[in-house]
Protein backbone atom coordinates (compact mmCIF):
# COMPACT_ATOMS: atom_id res chain seq x y z
CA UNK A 1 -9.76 -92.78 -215.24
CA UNK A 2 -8.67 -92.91 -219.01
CA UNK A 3 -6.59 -94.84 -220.18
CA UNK A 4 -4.62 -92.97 -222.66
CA UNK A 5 -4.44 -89.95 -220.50
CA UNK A 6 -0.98 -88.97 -219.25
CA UNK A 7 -2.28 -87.99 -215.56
CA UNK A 8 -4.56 -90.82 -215.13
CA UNK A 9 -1.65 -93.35 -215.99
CA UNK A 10 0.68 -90.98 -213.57
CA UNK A 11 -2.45 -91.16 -210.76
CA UNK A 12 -3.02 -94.96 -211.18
CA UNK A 13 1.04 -95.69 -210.81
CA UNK A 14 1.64 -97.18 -213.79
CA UNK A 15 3.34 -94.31 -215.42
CA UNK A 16 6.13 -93.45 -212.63
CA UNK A 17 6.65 -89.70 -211.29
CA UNK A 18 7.90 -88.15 -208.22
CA UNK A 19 4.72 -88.29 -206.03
CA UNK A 20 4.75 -85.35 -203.37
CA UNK A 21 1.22 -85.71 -202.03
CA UNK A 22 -1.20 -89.29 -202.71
CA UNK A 23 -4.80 -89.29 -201.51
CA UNK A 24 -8.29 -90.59 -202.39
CA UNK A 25 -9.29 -87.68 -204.21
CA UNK A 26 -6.04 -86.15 -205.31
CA UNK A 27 -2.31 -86.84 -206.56
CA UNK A 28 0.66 -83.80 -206.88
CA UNK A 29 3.73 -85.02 -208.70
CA UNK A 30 7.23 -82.22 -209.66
CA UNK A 31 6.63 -81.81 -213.05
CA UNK A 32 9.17 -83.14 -215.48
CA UNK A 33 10.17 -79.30 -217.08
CA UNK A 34 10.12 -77.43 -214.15
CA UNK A 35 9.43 -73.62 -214.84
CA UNK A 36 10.58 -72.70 -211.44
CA UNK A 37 12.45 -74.39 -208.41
CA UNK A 38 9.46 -75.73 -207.58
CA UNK A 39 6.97 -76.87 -209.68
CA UNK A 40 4.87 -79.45 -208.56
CA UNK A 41 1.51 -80.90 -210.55
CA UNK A 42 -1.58 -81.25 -208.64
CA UNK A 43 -4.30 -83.41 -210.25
CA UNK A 44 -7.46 -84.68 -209.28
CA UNK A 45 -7.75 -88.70 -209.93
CA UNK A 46 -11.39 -88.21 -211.80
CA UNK A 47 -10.55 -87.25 -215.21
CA UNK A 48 -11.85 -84.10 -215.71
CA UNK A 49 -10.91 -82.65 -219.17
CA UNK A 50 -10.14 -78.73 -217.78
CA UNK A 51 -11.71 -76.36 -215.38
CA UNK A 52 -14.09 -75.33 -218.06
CA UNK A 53 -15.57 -78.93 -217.63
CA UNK A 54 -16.11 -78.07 -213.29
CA UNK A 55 -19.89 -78.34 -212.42
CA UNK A 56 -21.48 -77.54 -208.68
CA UNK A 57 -21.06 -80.62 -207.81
CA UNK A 58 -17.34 -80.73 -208.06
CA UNK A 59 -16.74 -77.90 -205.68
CA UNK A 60 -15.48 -80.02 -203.03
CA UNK A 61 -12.75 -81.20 -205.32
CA UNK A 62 -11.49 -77.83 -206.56
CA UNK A 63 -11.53 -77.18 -202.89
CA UNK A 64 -9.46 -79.89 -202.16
CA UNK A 65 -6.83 -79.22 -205.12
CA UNK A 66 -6.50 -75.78 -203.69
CA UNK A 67 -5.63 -77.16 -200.35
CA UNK A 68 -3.51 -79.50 -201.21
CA UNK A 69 -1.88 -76.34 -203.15
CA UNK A 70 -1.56 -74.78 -199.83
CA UNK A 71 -0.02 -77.69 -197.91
CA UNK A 72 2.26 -78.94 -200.67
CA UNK A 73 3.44 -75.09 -200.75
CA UNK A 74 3.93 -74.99 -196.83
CA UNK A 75 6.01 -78.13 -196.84
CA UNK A 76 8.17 -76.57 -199.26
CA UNK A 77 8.83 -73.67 -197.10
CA UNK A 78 7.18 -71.62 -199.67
CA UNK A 79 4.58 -70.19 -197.95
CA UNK A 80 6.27 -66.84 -196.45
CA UNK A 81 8.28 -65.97 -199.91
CA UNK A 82 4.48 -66.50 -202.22
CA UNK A 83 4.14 -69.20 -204.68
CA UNK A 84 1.51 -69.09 -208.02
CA UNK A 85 -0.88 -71.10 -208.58
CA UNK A 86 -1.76 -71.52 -212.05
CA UNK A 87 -4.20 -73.95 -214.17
CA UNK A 88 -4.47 -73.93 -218.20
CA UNK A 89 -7.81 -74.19 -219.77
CA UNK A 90 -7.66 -75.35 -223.62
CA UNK A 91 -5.07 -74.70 -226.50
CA UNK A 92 -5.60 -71.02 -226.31
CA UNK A 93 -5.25 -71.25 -222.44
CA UNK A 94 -1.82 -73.16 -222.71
CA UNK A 95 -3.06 -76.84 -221.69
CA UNK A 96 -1.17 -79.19 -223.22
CA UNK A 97 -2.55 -82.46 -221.02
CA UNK A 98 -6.34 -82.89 -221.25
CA UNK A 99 -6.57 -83.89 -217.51
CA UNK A 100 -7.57 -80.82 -214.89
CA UNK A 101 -4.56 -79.44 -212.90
CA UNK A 102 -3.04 -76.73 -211.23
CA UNK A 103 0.60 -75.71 -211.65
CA UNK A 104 2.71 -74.64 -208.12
CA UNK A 105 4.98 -73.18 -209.00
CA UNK A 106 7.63 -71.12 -206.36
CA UNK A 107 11.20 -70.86 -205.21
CA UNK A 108 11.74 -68.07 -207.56
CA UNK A 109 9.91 -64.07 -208.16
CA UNK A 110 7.33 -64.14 -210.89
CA UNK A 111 6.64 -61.84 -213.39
CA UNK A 112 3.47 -60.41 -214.89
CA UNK A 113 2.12 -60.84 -216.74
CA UNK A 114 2.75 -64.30 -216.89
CA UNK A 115 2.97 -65.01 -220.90
């Protein structure tokens, strides 16, 4: 954890969100500008600057981020219509938090491409 990182504060509790899925490993908050009807945050605890920064040893925890994806997206009752999943890497990329996440984002038809 970091302490001047947005998504470590938000994982640690001391900055407050709306917290859709808390585990050991993971935390998935709605995301304060929501770009769809649902848009939900899903963030690995470790701070882990981007997905550029994953190493073979951190496969599990992509893993899990997917699947938490997946159930988050299911409990929504977004699973039938299709959601996106979506994670920024660097300026270029669109990442404007330093902290590895993926966007869900659903409840509405997406375009492509994307932006």
């Amino acid at each position: 954890m970091t302490d001047d990182c947005l998504f470590c504060r938000i994982a640690a509790g001391t900055i407050p969100a709306t917290i859709v899925h808390s585990d050991d490993e993971v935390v998935a908050f709605r995301d304060i500008n929501p770009q769809a009807p649902t848009h939900v945050l899903v963030v690995p605890r470790e701070h882990i600057v981007s997905a550029a920064e994953l190493t073979p040893a951190q496969d599990h925890l992509w893993g899990r981020l997917l699947h938490v994806a997946q159930s988050i997206a299911d409990d929504e009752g977004q699973t039938d219509a299709g959601y996106r999943l979506v994670t920024n890497v660097g300026r270029n990329g669109g990442q404007t938090v330093p902290h590895l996440h993926l966007h869900l984002l659903a409840g509405r038809r997406m375009t492509w491409p994307p932006g």
